[in-house]
Each structure stands twice: as structure tokens, then as C-alpha cells.
N, C-alpha and C. Protein backbone atom coordinates (compact mmCIF):
# COMPACT_ATOMS: atom_id res chain seq x y z
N UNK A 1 0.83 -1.20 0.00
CA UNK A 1 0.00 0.00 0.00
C UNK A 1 0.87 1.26 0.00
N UNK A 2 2.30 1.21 0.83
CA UNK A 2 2.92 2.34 0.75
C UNK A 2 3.61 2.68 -0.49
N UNK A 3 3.47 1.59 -1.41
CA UNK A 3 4.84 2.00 -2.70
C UNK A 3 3.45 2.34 -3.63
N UNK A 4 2.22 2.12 -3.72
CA UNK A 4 1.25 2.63 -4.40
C UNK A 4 0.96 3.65 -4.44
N UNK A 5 0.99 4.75 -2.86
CA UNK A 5 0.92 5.48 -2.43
C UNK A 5 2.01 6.71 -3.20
N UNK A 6 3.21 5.90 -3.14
CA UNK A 6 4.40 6.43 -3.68
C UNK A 6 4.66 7.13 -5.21
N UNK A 7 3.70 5.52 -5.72
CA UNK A 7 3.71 5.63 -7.37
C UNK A 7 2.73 7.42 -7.51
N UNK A 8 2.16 6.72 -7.15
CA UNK A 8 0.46 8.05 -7.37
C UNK A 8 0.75 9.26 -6.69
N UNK A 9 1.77 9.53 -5.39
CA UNK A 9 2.57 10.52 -5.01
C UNK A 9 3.28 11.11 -6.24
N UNK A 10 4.13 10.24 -6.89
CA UNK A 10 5.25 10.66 -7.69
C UNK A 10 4.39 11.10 -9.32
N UNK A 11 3.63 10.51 -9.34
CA UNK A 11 3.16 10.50 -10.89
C UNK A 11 2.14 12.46 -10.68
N UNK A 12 1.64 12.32 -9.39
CA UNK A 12 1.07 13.02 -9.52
C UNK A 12 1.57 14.78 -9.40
N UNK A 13 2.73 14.33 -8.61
CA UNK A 13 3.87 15.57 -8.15
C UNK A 13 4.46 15.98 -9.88
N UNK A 14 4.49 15.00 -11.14
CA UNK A 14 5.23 15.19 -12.38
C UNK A 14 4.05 15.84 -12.79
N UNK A 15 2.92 15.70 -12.66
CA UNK A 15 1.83 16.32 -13.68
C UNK A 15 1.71 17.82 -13.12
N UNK A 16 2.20 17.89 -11.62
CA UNK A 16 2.02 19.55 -11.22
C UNK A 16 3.37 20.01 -11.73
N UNK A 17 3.98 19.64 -11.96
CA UNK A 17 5.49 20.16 -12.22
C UNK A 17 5.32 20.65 -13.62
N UNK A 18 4.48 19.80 -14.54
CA UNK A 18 4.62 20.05 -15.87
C UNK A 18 3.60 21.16 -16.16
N UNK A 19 2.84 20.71 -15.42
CA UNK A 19 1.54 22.51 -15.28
C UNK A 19 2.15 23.48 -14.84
N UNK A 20 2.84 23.39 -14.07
CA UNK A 20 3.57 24.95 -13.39
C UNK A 20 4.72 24.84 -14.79
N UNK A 21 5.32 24.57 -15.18
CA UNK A 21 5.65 25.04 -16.24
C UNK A 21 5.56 25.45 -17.40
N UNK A 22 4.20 24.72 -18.13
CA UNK A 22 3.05 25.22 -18.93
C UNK A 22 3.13 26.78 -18.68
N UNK A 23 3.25 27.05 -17.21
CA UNK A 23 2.34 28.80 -17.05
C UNK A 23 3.28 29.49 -17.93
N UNK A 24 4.91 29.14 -17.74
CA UNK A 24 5.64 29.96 -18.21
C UNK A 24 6.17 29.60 -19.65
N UNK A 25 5.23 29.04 -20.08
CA UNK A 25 5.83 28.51 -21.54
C UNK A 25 4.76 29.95 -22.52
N UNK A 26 5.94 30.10 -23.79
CA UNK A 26 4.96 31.20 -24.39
C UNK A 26 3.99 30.44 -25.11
N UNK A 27 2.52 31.10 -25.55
CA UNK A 27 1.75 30.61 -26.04
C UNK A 27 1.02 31.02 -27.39
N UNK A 28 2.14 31.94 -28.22
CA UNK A 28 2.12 32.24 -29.19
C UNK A 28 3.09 31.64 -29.92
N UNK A 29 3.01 31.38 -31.56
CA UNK A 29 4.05 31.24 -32.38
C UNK A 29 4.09 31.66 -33.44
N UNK A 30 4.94 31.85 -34.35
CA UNK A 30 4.70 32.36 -35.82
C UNK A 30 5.87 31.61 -36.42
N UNK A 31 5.88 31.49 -38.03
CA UNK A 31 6.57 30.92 -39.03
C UNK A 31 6.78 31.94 -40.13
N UNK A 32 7.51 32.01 -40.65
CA UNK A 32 7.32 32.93 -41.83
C UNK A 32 8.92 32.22 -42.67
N UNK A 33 9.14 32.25 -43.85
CA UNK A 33 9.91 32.31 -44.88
C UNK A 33 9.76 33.04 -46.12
N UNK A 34 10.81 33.54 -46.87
CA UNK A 34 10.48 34.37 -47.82
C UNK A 34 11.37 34.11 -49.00
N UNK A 35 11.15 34.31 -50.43
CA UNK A 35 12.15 34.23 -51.77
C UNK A 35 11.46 35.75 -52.42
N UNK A 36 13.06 36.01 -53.54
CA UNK A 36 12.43 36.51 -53.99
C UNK A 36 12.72 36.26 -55.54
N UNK A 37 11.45 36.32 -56.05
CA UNK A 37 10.93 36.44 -57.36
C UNK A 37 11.55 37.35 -58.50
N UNK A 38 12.15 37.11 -59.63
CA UNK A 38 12.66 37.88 -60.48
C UNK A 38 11.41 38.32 -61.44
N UNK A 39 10.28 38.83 -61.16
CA UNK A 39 9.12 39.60 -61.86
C UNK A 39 8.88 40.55 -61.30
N UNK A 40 7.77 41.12 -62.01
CA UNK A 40 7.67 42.66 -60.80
C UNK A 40 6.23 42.05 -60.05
N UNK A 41 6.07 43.02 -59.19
CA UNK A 41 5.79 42.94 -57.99
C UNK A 41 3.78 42.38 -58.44
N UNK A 42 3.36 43.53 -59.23
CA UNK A 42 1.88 43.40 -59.82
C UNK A 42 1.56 41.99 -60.24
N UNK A 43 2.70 41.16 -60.69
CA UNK A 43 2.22 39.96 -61.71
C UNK A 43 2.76 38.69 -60.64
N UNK A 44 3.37 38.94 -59.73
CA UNK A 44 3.38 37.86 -58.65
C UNK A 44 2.50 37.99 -57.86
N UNK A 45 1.54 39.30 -57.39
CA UNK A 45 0.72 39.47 -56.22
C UNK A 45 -0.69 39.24 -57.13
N UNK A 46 -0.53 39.20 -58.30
CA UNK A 46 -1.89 38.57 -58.79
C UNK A 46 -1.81 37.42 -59.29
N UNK A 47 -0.75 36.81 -58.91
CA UNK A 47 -1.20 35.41 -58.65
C UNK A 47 -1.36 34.77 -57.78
N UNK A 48 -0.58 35.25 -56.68
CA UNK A 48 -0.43 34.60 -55.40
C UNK A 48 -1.94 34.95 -54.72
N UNK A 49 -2.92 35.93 -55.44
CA UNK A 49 -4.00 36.49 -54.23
C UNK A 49 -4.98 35.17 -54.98
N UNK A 50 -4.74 34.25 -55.77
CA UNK A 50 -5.70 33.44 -55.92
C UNK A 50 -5.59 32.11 -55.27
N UNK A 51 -6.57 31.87 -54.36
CA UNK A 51 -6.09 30.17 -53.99
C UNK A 51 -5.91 29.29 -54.44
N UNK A 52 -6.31 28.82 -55.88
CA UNK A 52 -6.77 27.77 -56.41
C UNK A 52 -5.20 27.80 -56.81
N UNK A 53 -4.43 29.03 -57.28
CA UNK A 53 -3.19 28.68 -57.82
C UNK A 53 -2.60 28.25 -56.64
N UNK A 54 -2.34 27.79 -55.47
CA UNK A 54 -1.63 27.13 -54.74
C UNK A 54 -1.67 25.67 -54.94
N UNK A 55 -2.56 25.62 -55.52
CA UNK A 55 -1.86 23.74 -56.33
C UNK A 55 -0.82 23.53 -56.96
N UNK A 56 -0.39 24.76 -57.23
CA UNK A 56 1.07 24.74 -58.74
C UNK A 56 2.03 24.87 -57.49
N UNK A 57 2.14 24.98 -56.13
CA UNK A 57 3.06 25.49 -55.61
C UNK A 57 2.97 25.13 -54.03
N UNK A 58 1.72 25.32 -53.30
CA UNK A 58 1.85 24.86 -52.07
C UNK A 58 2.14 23.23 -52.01
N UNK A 59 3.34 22.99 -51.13
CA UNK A 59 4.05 21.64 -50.56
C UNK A 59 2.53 21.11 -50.20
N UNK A 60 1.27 21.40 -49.30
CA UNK A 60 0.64 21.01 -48.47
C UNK A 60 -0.38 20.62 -49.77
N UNK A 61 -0.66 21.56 -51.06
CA UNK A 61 -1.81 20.96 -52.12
C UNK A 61 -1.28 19.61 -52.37
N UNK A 62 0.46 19.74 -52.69
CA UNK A 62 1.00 18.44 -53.87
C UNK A 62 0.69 16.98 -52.69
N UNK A 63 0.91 17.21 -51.46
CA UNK A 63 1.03 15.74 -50.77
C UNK A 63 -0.20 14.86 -51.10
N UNK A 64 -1.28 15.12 -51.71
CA UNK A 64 -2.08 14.50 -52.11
C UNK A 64 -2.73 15.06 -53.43
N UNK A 65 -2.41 14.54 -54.42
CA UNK A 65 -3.10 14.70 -55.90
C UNK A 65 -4.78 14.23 -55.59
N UNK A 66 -4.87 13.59 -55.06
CA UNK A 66 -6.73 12.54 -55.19
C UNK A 66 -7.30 13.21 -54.13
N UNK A 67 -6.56 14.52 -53.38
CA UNK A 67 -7.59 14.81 -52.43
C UNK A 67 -9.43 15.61 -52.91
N UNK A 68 -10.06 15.25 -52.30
CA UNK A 68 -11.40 16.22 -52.39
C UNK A 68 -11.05 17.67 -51.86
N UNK A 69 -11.51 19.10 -53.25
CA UNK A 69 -11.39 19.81 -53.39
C UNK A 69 -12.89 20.61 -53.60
N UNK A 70 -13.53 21.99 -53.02
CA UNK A 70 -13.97 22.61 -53.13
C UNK A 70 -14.15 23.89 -52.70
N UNK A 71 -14.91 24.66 -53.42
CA UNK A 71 -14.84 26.27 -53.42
C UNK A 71 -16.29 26.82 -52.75
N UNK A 72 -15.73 28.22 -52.45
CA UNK A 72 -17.25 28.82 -52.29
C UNK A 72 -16.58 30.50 -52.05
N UNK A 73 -17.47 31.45 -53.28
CA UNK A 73 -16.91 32.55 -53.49
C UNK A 73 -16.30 32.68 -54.15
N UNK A 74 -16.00 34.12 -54.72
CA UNK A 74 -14.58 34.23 -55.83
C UNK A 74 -13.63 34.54 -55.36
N UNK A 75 -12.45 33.75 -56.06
CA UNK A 75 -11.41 33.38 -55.88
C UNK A 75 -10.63 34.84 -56.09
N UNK A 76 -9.77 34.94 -55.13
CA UNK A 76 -8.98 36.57 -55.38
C UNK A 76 -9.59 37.62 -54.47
N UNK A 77 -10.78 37.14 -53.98
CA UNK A 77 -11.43 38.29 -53.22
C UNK A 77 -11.76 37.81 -51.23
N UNK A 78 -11.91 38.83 -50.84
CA UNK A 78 -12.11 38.26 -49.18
C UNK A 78 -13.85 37.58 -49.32
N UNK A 79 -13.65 36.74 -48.54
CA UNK A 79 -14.60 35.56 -48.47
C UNK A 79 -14.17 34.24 -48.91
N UNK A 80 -13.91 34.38 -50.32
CA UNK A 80 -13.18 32.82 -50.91
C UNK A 80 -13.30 32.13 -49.88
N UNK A 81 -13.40 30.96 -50.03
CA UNK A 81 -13.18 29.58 -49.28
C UNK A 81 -12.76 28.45 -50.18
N UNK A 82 -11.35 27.46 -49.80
CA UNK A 82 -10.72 26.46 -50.35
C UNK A 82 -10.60 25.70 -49.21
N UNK A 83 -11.36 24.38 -49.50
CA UNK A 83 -11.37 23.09 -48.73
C UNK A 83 -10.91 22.34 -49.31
N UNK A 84 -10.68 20.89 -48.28
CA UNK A 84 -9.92 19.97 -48.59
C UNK A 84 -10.79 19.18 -47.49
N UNK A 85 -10.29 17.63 -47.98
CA UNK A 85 -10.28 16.22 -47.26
C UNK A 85 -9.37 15.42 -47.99
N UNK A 86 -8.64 14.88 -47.31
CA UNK A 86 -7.63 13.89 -48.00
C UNK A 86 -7.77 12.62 -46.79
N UNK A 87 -7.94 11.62 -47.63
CA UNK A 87 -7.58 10.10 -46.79
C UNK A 87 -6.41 9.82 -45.96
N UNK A 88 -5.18 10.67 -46.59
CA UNK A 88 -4.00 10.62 -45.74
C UNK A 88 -4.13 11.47 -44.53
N UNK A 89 -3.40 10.97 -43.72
CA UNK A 89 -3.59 11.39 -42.14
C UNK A 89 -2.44 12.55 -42.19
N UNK A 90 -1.47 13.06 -42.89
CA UNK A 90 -0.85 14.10 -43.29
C UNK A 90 -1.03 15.09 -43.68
N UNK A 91 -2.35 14.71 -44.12
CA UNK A 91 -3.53 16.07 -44.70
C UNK A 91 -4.52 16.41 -44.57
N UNK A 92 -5.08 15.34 -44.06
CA UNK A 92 -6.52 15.30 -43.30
C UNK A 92 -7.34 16.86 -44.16
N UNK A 93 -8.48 17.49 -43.31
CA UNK A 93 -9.32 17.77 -43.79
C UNK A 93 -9.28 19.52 -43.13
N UNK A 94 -9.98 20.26 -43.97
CA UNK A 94 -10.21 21.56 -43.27
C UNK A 94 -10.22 22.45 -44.62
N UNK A 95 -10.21 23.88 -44.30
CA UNK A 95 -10.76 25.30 -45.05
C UNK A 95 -9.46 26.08 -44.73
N UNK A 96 -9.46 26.72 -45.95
CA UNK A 96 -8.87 28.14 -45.83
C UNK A 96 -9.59 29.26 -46.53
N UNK A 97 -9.30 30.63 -46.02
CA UNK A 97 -10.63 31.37 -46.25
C UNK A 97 -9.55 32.56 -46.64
N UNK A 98 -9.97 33.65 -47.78
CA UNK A 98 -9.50 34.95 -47.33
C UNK A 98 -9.60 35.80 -46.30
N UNK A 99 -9.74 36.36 -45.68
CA UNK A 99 -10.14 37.29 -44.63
C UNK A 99 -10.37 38.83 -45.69
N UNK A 100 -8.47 39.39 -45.89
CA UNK A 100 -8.20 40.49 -46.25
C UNK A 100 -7.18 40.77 -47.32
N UNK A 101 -7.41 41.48 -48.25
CA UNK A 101 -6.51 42.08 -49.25
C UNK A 101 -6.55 43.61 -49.73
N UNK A 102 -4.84 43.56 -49.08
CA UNK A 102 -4.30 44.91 -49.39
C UNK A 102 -3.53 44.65 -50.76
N UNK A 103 -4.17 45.29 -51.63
CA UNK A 103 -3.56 45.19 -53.29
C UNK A 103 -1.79 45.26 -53.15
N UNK A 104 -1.68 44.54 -54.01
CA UNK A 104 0.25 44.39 -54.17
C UNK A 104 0.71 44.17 -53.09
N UNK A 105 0.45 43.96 -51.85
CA UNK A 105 0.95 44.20 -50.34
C UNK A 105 0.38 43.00 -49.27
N UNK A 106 -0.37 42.29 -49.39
CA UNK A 106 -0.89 41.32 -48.17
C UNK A 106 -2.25 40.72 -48.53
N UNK A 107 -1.68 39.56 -48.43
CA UNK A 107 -3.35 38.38 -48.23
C UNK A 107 -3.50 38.22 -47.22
N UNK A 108 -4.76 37.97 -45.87
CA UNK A 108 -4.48 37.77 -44.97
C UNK A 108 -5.74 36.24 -44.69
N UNK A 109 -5.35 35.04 -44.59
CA UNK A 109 -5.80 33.67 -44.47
C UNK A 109 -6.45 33.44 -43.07
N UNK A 110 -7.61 32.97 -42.93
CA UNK A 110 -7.67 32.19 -41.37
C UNK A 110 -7.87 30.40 -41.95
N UNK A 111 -6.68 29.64 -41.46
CA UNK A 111 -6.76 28.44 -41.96
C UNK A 111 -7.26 27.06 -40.67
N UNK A 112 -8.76 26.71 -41.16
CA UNK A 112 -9.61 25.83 -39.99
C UNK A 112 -8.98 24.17 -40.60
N UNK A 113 -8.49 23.94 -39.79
CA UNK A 113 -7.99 22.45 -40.00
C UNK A 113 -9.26 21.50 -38.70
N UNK A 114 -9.67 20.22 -39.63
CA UNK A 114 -10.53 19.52 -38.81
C UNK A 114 -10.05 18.50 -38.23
N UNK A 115 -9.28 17.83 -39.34
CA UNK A 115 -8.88 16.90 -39.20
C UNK A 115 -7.68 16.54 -39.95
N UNK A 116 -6.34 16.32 -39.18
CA UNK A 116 -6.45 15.29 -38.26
C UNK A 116 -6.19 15.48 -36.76
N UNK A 117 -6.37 17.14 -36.21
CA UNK A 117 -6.70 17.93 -35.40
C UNK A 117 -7.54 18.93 -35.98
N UNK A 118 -8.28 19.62 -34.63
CA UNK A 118 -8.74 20.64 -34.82
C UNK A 118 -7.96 22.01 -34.31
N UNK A 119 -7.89 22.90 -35.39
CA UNK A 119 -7.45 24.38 -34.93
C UNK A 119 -7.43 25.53 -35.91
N UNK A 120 -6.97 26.46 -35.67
CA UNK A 120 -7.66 27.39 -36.23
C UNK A 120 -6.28 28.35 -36.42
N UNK A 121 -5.22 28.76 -37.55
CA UNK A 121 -4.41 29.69 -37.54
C UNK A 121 -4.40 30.62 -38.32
N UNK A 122 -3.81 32.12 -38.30
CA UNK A 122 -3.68 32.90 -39.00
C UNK A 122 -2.90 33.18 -40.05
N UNK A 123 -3.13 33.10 -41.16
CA UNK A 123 -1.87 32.87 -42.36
C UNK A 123 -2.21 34.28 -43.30
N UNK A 124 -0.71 34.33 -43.92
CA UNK A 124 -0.34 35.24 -44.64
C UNK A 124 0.56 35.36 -45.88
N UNK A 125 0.58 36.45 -47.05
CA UNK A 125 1.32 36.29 -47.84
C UNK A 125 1.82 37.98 -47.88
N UNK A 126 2.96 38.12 -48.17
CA UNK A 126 2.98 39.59 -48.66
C UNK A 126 4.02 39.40 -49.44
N UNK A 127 3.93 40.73 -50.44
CA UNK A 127 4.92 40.90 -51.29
C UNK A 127 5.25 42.23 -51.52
N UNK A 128 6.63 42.63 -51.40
CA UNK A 128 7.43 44.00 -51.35
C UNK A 128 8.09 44.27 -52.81
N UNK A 129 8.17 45.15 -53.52
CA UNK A 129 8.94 45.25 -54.59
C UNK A 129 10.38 45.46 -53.88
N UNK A 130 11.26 44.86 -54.57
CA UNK A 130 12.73 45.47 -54.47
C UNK A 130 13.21 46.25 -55.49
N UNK A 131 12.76 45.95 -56.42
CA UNK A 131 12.76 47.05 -57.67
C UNK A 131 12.02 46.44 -58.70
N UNK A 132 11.87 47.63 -59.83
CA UNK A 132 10.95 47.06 -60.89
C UNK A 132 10.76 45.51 -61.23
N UNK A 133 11.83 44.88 -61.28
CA UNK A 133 11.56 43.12 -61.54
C UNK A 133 11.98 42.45 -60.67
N UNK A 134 12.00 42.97 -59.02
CA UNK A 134 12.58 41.78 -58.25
C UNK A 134 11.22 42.10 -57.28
N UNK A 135 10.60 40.93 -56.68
CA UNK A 135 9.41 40.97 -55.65
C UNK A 135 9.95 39.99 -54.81
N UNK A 136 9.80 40.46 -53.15
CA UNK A 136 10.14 39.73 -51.93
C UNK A 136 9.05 39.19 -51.55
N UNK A 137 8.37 37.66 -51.65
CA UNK A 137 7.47 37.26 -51.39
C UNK A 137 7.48 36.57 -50.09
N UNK A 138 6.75 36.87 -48.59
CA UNK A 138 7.17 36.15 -47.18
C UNK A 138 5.56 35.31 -47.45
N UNK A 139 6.10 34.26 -46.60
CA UNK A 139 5.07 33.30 -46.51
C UNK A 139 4.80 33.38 -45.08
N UNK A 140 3.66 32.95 -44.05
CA UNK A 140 3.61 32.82 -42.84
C UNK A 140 2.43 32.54 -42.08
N UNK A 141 2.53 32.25 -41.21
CA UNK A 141 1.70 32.03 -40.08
C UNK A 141 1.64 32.49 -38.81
N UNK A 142 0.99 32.24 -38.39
CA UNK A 142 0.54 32.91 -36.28
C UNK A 142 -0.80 31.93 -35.96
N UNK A 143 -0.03 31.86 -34.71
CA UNK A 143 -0.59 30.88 -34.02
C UNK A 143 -0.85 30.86 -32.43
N UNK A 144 -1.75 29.95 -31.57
CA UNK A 144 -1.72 30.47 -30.48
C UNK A 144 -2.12 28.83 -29.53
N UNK A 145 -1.69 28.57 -28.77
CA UNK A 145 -1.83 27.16 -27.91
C UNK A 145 -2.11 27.36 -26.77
N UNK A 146 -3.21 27.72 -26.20
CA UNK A 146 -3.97 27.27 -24.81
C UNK A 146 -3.06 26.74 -24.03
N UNK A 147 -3.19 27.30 -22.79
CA UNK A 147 -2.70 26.42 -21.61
C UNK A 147 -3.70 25.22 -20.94
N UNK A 148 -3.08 24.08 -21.02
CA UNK A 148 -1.82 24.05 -21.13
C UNK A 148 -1.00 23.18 -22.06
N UNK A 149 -1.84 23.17 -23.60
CA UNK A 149 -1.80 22.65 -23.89
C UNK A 149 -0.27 23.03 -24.56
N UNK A 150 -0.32 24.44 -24.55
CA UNK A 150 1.27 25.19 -24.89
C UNK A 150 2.31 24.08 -24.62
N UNK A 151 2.34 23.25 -23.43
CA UNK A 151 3.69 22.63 -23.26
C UNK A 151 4.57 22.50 -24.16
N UNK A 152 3.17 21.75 -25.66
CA UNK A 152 4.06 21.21 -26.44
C UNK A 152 4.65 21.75 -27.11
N UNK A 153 4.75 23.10 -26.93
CA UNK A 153 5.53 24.12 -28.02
C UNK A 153 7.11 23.72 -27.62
N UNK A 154 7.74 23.39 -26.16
CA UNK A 154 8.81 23.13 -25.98
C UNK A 154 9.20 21.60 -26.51
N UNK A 155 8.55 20.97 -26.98
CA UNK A 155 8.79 19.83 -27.98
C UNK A 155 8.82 20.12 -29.13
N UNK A 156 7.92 21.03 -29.68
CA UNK A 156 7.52 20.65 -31.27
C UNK A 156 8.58 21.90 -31.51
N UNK A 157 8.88 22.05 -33.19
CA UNK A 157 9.86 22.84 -33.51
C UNK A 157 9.29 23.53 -34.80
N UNK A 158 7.37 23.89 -34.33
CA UNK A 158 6.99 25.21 -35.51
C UNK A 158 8.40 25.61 -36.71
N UNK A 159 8.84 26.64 -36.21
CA UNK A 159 10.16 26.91 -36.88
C UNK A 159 10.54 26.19 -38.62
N UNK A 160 10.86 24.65 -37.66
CA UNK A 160 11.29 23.91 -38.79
C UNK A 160 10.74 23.30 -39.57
N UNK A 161 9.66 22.73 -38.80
CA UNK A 161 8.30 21.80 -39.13
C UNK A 161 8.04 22.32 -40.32
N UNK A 162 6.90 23.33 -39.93
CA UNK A 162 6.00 24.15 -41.03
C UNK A 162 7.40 25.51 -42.19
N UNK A 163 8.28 25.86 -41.13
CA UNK A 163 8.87 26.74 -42.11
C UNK A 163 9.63 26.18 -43.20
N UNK A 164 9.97 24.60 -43.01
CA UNK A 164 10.60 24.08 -44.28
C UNK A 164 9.65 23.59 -45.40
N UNK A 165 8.18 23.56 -44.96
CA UNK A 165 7.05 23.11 -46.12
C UNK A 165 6.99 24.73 -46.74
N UNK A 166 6.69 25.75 -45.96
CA UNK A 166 6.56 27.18 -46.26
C UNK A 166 7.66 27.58 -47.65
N UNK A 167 8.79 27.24 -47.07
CA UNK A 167 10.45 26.65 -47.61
C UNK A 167 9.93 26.48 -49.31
N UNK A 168 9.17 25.28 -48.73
CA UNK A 168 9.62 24.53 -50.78
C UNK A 168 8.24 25.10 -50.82
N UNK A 169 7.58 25.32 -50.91
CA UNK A 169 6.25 26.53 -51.52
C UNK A 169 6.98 27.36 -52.17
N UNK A 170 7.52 28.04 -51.51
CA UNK A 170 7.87 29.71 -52.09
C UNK A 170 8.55 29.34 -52.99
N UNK A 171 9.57 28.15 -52.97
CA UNK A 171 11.01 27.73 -54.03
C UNK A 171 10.01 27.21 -55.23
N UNK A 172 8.57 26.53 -55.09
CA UNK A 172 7.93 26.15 -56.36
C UNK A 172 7.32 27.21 -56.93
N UNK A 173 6.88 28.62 -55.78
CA UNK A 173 6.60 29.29 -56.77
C UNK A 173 7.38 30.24 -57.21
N UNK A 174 8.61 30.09 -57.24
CA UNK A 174 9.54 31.13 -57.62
C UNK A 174 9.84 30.39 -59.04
N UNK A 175 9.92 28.94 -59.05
CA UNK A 175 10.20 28.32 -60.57
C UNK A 175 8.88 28.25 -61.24
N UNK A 176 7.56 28.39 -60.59
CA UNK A 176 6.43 28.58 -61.27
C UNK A 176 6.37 29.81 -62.20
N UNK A 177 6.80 31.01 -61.55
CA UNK A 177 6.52 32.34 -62.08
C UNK A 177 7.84 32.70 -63.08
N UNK A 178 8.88 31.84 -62.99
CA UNK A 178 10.20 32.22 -63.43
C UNK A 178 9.74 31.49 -64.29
């Protein structure tokens, strides 16, 4: 009875330990990567403000060719909506929506994933001229994890995870538009 006591002492002393550290874990994150484009700035930001063209280029369209695809709204404008379901558990299911567009300058995404979690992040595109034919295109995200469920931010590595898919996006659409 006393080493039971012990176990359920000890197990239970690790779960307060890991909550009191939860408090101080941050509970925001963001991703972003960027290329830039040898076109000018007008003829990359009108392509990039359409969703449907992220099949030629988002890492996350290509992982499944056979996924179920549909729309609602026009494409290029705030409202749009681009869904997905894919059978693979890599891609599972969910929406991305426009929110906002600042011409030549910012798309702004809220992307609802269902499955194979549920959550809800803020995504983005912008593009800067560097001069007449060079455009700086950043890719990105923001994000936010509840306590306490935050812990896992000190495991998971956002950063690399999502910024190396972000990564070969931008690199397909830099050979898309080139």
C-alpha cells in the first residue's frame, strides 16, 4: 500500500510540475519564410492572391493529388473559401478562407484544420517590390496554444516543421513564375 501510495505521489507531483511550467511557456508562435521572385511585384501578387493557384506550388496541395477539393466565393477576393479532405492522415481535412486584401501588399488567411486535429491559424502572404523586376514574397503564419496545452511548443519545432514546407512553396513558386 505504501509503494502505491508512492507511485500516485510521484506520478502526480510530475503532472504539477509540468503545469507549473506550462504557465511559463509562451503561447504564441509564428513561421514565416520568404524568396524573392525575379518579376515585378503586380504579376506575382496577382497570382499569389488566388487560392486555387496554390496547387502549382503549395508543398501542403502536392502531398495529395486525389484529395477532395472545393470552393465557395470568388477566388482573389475576401470571403473565398478552399477546402480539402484527404484520406492521408498528413492532410486530413479543413478550409482556408480569405479574410483580407491589401492590393500588391498582403493576403491575410484564417486556416480551420478539422482533421487530423482541430485548430484554427492565421496565415499570410505579402509581397514588397525590391525594384521594378525583383518581388520579396514572405510566406507565414501565427498561431496560439492554450494552456496548457502550450507545453508542447517546448517539444515541437513550428520553426522547422511548417517553415521548411513554407520553404519549398515559395522555391515552387519562384520556378512557377520564373
Amino acid at each position: 500500500m505504501k509503494l502505491l501510495k508512492k507511485i500516485i505521489l510521484i506520478i502526480v507531483s510530475i503532472i504539477v510540475i509540468f503545469l507549473l511550467i506550462a504557465i511559463f511557456v509562451e503561447k504564441n508562435y509564428s513561421v514565416e519564410r520568404d524568396v524573392i521572385i525575379n518579376k515585378p511585384i503586380t504579376e506575382v501578387f496577382d497570382y499569389v492572391k488566388y487560392l486555387k493557384n496554390q496547387d502549382n506550388y503549395s508543398k501542403w496541395a502536392m502531398m495529395d493529388p486525389e484529395m477532395q477539393k472545393w470552393y465557395r466565393g470568388t477566388d482573389g477576393q475576401p470571403g473565398f473559401v478552399s477546402a480539402w479532405k484527404s484520406e492521408k492522415k498528413n492532410v486530413g481535412s479543413g478550409e482556408q478562407e480569405i479574410l483580407r486584401i491589401e492590393e500588391s501588399k498582403r493576403i491575410d488567411y484564417e486556416l480551420r484544420f478539422l482533421e487530423p486535429f482541430e485548430s484554427t491559424q492565421q496565415a499570410y502572404i505579402t509581397t514588397t517590390a525590391i525594384d521594378s523586376m525583383k518581388t520579396l514574397v514572405a510566406w507565414g503564419f501565427n498561431g496560439h496554444m492554450a494552456y496548457p496545452s502550450n507545453l508542447m511548443l517546448l517539444f515541437m519545432d513550428f520553426e522547422k516543421i511548417v517553415g521548411n514546407d513554407f520553404q519549398t512553396g515559395l522555391d515552387n513558386l519562384k520556378k512557377e513564375l520564373e
